[in-house]
Structure formats: C-alpha cells, structure tokens
C-alpha atoms as a PDB file:
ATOM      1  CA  UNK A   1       0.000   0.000   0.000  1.00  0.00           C
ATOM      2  CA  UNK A   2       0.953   3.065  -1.277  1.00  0.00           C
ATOM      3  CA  UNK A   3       1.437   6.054   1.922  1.00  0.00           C
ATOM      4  CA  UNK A   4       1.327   8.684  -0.581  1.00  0.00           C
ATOM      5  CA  UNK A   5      -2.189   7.453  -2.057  1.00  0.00           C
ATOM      6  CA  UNK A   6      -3.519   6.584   0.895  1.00  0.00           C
ATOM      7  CA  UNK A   7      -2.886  10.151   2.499  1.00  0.00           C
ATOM      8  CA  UNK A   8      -4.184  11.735  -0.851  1.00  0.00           C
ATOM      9  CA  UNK A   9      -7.043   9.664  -0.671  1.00  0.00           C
ATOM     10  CA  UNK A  10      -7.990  11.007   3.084  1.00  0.00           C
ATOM     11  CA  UNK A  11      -7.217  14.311   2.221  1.00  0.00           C
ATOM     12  CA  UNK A  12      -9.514  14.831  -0.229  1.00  0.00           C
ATOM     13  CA  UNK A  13     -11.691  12.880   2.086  1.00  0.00           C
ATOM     14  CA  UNK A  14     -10.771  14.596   5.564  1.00  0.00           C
ATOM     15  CA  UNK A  15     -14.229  17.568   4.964  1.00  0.00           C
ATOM     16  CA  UNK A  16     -16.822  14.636   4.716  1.00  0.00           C
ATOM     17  CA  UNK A  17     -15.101  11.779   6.302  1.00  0.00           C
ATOM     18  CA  UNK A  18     -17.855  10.708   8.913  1.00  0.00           C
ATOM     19  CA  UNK A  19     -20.843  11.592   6.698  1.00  0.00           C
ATOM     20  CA  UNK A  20     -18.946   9.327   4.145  1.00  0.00           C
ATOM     21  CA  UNK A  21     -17.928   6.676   6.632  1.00  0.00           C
ATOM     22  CA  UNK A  22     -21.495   6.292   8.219  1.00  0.00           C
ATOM     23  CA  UNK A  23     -23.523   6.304   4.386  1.00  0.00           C
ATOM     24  CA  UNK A  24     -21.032   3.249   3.502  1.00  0.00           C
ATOM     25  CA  UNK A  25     -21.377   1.420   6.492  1.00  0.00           C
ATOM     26  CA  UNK A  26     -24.784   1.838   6.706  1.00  0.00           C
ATOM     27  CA  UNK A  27     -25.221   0.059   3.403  1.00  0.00           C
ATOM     28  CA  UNK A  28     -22.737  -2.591   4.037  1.00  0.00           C
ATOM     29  CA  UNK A  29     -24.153  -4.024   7.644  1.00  0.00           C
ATOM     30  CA  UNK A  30     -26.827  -1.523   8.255  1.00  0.00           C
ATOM     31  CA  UNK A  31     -24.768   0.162  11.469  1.00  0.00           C
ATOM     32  CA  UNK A  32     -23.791   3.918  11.470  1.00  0.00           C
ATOM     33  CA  UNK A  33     -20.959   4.624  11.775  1.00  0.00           C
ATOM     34  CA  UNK A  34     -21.032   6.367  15.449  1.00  0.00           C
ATOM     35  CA  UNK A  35     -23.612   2.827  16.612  1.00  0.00           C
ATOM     36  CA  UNK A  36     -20.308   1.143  14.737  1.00  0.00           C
ATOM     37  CA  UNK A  37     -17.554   3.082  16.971  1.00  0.00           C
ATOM     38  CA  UNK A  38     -19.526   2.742  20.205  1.00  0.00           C
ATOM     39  CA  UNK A  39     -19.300  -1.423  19.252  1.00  0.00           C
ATOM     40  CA  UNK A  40     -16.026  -1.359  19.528  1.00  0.00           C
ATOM     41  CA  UNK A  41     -15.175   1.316  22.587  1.00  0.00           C
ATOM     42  CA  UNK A  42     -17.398  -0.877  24.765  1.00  0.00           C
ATOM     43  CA  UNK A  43     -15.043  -3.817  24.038  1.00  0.00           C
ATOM     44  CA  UNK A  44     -12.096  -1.916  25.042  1.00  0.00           C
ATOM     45  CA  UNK A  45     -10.747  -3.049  28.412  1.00  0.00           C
ATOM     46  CA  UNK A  46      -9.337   0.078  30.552  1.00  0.00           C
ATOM     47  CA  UNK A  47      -8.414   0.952  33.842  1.00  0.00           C
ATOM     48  CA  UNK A  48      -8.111   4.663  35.470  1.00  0.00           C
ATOM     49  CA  UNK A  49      -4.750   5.602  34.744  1.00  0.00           C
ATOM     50  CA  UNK A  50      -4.075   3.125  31.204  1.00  0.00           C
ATOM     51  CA  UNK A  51      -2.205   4.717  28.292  1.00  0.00           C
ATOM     52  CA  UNK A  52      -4.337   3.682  25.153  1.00  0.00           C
ATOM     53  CA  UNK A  53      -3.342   3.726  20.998  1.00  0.00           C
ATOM     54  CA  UNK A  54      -6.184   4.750  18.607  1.00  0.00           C
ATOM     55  CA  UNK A  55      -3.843   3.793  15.940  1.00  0.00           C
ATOM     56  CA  UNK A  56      -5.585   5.206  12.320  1.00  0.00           C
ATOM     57  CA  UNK A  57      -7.368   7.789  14.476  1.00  0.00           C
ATOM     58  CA  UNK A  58      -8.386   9.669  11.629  1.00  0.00           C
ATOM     59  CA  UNK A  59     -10.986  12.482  13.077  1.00  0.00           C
ATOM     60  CA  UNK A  60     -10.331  11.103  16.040  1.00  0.00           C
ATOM     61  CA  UNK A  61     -14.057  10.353  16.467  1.00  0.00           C
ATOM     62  CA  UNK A  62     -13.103   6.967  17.729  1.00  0.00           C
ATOM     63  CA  UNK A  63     -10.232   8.551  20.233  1.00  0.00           C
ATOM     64  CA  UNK A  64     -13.545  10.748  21.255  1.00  0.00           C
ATOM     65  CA  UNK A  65     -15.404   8.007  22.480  1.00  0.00           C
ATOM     66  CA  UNK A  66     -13.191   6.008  24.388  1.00  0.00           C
ATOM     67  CA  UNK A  67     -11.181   8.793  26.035  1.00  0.00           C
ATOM     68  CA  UNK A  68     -15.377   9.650  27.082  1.00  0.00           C
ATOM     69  CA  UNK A  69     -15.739   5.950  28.415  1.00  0.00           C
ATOM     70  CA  UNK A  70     -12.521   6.041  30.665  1.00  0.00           C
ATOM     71  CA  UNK A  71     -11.804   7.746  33.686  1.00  0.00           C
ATOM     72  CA  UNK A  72     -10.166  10.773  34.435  1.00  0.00           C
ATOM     73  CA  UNK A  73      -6.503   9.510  34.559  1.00  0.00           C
ATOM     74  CA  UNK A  74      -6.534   7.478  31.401  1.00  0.00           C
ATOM     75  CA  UNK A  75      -4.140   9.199  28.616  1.00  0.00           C
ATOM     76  CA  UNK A  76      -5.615   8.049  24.586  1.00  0.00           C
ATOM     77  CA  UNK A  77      -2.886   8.787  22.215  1.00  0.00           C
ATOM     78  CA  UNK A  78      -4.483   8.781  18.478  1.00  0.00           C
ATOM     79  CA  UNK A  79      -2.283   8.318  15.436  1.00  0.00           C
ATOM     80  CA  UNK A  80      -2.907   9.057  12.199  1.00  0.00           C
ATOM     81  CA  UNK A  81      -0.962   9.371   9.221  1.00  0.00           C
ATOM     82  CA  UNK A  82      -3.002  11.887   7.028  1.00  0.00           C
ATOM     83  CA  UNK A  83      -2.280  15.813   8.409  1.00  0.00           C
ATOM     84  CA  UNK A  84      -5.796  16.540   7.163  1.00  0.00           C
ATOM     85  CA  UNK A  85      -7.804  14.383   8.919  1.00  0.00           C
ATOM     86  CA  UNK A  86      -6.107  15.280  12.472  1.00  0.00           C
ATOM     87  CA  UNK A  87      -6.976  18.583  11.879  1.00  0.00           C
ATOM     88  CA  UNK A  88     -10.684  17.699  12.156  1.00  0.00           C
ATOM     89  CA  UNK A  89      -9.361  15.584  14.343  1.00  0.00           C
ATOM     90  CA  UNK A  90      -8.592  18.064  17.084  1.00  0.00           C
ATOM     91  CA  UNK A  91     -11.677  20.083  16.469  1.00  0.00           C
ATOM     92  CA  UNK A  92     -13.954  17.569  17.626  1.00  0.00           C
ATOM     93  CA  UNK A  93     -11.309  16.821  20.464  1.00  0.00           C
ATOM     94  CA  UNK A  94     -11.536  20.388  21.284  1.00  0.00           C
ATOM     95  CA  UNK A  95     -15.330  20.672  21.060  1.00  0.00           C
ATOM     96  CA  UNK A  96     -15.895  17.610  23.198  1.00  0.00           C
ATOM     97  CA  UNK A  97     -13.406  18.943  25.772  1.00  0.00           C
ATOM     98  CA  UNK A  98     -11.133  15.781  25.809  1.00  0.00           C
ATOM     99  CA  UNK A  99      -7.805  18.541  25.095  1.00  0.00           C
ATOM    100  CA  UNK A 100      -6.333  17.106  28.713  1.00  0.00           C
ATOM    101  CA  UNK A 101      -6.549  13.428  27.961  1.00  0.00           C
ATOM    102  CA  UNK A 102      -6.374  13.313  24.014  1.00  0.00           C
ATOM    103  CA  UNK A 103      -2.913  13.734  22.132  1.00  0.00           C
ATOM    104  CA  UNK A 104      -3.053  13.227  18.504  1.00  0.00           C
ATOM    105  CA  UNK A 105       0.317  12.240  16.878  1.00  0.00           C
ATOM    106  CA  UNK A 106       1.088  12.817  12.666  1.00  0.00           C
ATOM    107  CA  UNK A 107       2.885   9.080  11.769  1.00  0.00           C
ATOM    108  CA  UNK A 108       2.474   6.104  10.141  1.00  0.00           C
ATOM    109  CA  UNK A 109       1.479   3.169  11.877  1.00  0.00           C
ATOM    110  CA  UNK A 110       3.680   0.437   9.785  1.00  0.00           C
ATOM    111  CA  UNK A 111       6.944   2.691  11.699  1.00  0.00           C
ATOM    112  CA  UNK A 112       5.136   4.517  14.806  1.00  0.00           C
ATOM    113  CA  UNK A 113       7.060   7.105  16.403  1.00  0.00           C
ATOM    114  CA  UNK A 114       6.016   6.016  19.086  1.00  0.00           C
ATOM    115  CA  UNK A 115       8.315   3.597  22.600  1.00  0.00           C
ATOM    116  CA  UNK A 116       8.379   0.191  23.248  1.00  0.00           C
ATOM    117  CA  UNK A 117       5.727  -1.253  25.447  1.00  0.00           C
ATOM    118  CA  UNK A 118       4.370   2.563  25.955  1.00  0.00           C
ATOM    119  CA  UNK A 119       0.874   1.483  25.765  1.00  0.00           C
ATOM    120  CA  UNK A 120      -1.645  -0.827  27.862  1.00  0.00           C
ATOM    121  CA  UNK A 121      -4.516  -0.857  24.817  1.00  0.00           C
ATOM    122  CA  UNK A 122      -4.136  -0.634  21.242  1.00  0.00           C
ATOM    123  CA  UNK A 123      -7.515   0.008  18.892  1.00  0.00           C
ATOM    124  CA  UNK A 124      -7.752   0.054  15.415  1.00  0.00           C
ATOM    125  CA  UNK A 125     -10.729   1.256  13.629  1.00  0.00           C
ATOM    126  CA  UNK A 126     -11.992   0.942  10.017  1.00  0.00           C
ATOM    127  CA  UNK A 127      -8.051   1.418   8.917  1.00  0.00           C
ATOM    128  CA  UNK A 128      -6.490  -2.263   8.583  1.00  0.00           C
ATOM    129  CA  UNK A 129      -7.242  -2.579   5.296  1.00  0.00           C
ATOM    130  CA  UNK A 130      -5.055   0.031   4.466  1.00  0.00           C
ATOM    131  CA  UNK A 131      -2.315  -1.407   6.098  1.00  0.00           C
ATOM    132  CA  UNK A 132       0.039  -4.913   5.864  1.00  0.00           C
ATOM    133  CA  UNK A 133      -1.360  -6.865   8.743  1.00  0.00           C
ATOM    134  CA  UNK A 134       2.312  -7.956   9.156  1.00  0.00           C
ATOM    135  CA  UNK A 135       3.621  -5.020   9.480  1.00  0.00           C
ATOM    136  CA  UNK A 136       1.038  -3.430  11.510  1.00  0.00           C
ATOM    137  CA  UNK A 137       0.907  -6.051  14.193  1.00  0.00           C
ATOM    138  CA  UNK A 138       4.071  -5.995  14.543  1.00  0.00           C
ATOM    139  CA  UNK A 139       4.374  -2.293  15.767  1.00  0.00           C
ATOM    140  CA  UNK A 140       1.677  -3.205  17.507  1.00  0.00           C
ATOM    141  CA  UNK A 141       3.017  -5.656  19.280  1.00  0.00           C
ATOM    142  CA  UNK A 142       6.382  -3.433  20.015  1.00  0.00           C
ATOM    143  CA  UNK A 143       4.195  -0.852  21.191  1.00  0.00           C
ATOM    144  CA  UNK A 144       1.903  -2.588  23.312  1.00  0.00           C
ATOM    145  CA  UNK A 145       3.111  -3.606  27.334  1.00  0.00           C
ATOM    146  CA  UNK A 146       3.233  -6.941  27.565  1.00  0.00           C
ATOM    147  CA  UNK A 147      -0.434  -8.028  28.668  1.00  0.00           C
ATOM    148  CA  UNK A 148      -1.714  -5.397  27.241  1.00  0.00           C
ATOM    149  CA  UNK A 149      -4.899  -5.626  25.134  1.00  0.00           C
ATOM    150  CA  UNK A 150      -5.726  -4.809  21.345  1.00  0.00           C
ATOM    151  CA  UNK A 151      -9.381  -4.538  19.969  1.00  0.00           C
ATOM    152  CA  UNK A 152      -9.801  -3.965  16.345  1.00  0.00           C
ATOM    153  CA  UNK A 153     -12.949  -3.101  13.906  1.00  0.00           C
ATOM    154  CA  UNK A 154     -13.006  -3.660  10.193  1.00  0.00           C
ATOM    155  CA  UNK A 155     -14.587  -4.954   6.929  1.00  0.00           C
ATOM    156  CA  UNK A 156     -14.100  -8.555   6.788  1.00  0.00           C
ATOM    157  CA  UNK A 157     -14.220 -11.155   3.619  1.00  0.00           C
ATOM    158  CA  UNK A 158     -17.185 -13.337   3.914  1.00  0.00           C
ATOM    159  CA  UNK A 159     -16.418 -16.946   3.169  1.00  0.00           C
ATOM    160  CA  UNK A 160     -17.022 -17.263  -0.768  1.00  0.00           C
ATOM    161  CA  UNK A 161     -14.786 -14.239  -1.859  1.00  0.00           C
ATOM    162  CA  UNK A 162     -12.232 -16.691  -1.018  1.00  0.00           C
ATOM    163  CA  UNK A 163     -14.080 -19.339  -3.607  1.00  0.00           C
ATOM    164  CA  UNK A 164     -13.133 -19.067  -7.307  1.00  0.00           C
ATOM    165  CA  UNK A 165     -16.454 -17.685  -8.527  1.00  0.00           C
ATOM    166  CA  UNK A 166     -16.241 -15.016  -5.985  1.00  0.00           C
ATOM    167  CA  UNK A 167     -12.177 -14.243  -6.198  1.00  0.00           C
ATOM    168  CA  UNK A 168     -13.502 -13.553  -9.979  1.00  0.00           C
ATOM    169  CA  UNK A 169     -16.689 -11.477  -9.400  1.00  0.00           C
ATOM    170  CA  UNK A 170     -14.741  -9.358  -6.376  1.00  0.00           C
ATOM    171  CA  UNK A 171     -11.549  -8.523  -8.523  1.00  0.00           C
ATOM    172  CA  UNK A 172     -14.054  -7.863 -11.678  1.00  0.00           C
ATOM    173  CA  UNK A 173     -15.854  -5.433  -9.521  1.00  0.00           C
ATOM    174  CA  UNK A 174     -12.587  -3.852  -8.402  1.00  0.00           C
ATOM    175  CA  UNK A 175     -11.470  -2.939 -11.668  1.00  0.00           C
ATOM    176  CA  UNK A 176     -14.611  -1.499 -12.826  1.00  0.00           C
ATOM    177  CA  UNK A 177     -14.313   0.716  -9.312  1.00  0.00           C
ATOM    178  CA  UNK A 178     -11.310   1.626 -10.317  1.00  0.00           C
ATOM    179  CA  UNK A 179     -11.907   2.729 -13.796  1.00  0.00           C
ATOM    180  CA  UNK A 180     -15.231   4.544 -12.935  1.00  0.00           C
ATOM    181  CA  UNK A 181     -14.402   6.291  -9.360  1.00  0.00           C
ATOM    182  CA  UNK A 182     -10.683   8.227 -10.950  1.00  0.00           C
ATOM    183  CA  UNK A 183     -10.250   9.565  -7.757  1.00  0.00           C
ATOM    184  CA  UNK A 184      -7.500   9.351  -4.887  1.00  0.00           C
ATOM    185  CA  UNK A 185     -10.299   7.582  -2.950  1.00  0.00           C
ATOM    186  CA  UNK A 186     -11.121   4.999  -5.894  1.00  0.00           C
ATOM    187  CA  UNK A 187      -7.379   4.116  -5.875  1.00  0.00           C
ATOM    188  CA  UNK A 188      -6.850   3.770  -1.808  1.00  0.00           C
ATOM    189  CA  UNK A 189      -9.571   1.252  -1.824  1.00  0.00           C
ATOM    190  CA  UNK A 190      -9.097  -0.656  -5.261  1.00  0.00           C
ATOM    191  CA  UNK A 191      -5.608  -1.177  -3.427  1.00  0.00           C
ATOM    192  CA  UNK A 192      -6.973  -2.102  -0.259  1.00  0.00           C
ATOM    193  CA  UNK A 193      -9.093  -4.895  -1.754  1.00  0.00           C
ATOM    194  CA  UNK A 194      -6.551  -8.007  -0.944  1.00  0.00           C
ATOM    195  CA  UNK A 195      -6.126  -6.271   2.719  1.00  0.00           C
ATOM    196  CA  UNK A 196      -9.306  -7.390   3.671  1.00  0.00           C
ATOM    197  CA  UNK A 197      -9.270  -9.985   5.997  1.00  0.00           C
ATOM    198  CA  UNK A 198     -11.859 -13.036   6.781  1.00  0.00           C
ATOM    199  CA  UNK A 199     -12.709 -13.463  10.670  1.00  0.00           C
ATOM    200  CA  UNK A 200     -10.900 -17.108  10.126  1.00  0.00           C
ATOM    201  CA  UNK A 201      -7.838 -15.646   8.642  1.00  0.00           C
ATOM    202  CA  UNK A 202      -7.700 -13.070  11.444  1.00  0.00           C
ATOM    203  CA  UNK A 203      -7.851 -15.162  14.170  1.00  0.00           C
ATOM    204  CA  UNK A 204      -5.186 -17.066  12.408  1.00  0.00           C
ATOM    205  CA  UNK A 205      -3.109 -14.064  12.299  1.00  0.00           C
ATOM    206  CA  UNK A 206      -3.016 -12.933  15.559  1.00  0.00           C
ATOM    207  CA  UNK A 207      -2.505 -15.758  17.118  1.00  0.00           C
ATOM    208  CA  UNK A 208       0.083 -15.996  15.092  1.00  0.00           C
ATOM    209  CA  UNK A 209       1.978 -13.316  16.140  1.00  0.00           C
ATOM    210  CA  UNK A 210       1.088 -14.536  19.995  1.00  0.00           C
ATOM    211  CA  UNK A 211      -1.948 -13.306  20.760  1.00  0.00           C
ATOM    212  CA  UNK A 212      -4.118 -14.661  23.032  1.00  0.00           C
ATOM    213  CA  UNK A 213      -7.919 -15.029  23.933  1.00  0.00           C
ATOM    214  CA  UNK A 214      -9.196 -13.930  20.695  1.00  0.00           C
ATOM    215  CA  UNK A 215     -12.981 -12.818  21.045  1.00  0.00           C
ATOM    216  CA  UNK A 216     -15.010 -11.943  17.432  1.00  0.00           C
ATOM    217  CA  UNK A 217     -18.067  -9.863  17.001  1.00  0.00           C
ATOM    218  CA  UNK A 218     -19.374 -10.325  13.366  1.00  0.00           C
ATOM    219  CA  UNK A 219     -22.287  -8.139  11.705  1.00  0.00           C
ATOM    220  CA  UNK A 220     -23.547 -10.152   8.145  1.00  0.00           C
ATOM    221  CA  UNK A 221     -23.593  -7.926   5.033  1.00  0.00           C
ATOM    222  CA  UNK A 222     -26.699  -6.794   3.692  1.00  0.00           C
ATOM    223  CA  UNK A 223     -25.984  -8.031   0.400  1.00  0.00           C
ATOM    224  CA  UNK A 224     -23.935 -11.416  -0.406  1.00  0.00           C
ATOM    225  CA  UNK A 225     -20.853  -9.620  -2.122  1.00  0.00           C
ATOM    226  CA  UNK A 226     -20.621  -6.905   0.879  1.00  0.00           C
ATOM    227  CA  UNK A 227     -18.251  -7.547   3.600  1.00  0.00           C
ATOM    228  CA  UNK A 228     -19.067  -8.042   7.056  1.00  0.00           C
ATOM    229  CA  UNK A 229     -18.550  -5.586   9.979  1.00  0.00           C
ATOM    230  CA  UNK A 230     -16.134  -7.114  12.150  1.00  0.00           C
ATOM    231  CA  UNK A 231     -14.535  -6.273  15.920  1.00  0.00           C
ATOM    232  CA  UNK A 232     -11.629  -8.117  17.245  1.00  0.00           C
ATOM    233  CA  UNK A 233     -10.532  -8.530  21.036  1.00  0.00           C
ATOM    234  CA  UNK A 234      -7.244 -10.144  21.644  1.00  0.00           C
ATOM    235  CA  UNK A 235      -4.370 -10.093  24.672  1.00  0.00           C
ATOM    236  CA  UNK A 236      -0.413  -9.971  23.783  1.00  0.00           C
ATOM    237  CA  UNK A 237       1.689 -12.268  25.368  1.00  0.00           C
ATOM    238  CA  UNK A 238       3.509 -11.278  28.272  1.00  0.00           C
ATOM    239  CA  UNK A 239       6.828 -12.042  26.944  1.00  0.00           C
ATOM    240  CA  UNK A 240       8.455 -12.188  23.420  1.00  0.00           C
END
C-alpha cells in the first residue's frame, strides 16, 4: 500500500469523512458509523490511569469516544498518518473537551514514532485494510506492554470471496471501481481490496503473532458480495 495514495485519498476525504464513513457502512451491515464506533469502545478493556493507541485515528471520532468511556486519569494517544484528517481531528477533540486526555500524533502506523511497550490498549478502527497486517501487528506488538490488550474493527471477507467464482466477481468489480471512481479515494480502496481480511484468517493471524484469547463480534452484510462488519478482542503475550 501506497502512503502517498492513501494520504491523498484522506485528504480529499478529511471535509466529509464521517458523513462518508457512516452512508457506507450503513449500506454494508446496516450500522452507522457512530452505533459502529460505540461497538467497539465498549469492548475496550481500561483501567483509570491506562495509556491507550487509537492507531488510524483519523478524526479522532473513535479517540472521542473512548477517552469519554474512561476515567479521568486514562491518557488516549491517536495516530494518524493523514495531516488533514487530524486537523478535524482536534476540532472535535476540542469541542468535546477531551484537550487534557487526548494527544493526537502525525505518523504512520507500519513505523510509529512512538516507545516500546508505551501502551496498555491498542484500537484500530476501520483502517487495517489500508495497512500490511504484518507489518502493523508488529508495531503493535512493540508498542503494546506486555499483557496489554488490542481490539480492532473492520470490513471482513465473507467466506465465498475466497471461492473461485467469488475471487472472480470481487476482482471484476474492483477494476470497474477503479476505472469509474478516478479519484485518490477509488485508488486507496481498489488497493486495499486483498487487505481485507476473513474473521478465520484473522484469528489465524493474531494468534500468530502470539496473541491470546481472541474474542469476534461479526455483523452479516446486507448483500452477499458486501463484507461483514467485524470487531476483534485479543491479549499480547507477556513475553516475546
């Protein structure tokens, strides 16, 4: 994946992000998108006082609501690598009146700028697909304290995209995206398309990389060829 499309992409998206966000997820799995964020803050574990990574904070609607849900002495550190989109990103900060707790960082997440072990909790919202799951979990799991828990939301594959039928309709309707939508956006997502993840594959990946106690929250698509809405709950090791 591409940095320099991908930041394109969410700069041109950064004025209508959420209205955009909530009209697509709406028509894949019928949740907005703030019912979709308040999914997965209420399966984020946190204790007064935890240090927590919205990693792809984007307008840091997400950082928003689970900086909300803690208590006072919990720190939520949102990263994002598109300059636009923290921009709105600390107005809504600012207008919910999170400015003490909230601290939005400019970086990418496959090279964070960020310690080792510095955080207790590590969310991920809507921005995997984006990303090399190897990569990604892997600062992740440098980042994150041993123990430490990471709870991630995204589109998954349903089962027959992986069939041949549907590896032929899905890549058929990729290129016709792609020649249609000639836009930043258009391009982010065509490339996103073999990022998506099934819930099986997930799983498989994380514990891969030594996670533990893996925990799956699956909305179906409205239509067949949609992906799912999917939340992920897992624990990292305490050593390795």
């Amino acid at each position: 994946m591409d940095d320099n499309v991908v930041i394109d992409a969410f700069t041109e998206l950064a004025p209508h992000y959420e209205e955009t966000v909530d009209r697509e997820v709406r028509e894949f799995c019928g949740l907005g998108y703030r019912e979709f964020v308040r999914n997965l803050a209420e399966m984020v574990p946190m204790d007064d006082g935890d240090v927590v990574l919205d990693v792809a904070c984007g307008t840091a609607v997400s950082s928003s609501e689970i900086t909300a849900r803690a208590g006072d002495g919990t720190r939520v550190v949102g990263l994002d690598i598109t300059p636009a989109m923290l921009e709105y990103g600390i107005k809504n900060i600012e207008a919910a009146g999170l400015t003490r707790q909230v601290h939005l960082v400019c970086g990418s997440a496959m090279e964070m700028p960020l310690a080792e072990g510095e955080f207790d909790v590590v969310v991920c919202g809507l921005g995997m697909h984006h990303m090399d799951a190897t990569q990604l979990l892997g600062e992740i799991k440098r980042v994150l304290a041993g123990g430490g828990h990471l709870v991630m939301a995204d589109m998954a594959a349903p089962s027959h995209w992986r069939s041949l039928p549907g590896r032929v309709l899905m890549r058929t309707i990729v290129s016709v995206y792609r020649l249609i939508r000639k836009s930043p956006r258009a391009q982010a997502e065509a490339d996103a398309f073999s990022h998506i993840h099934s819930a099986d594959e997930w799983r498989e990946i994380l514990l891969g990389f030594g996670f533990r106690e893996v925990e799956m929250v699956e909305w179906p698509p409205r239509r067949f060829w949609y992906p799912s809405a999917l939340i992920m709950k897992a624990v990292r090791e305490s050593a390795g």
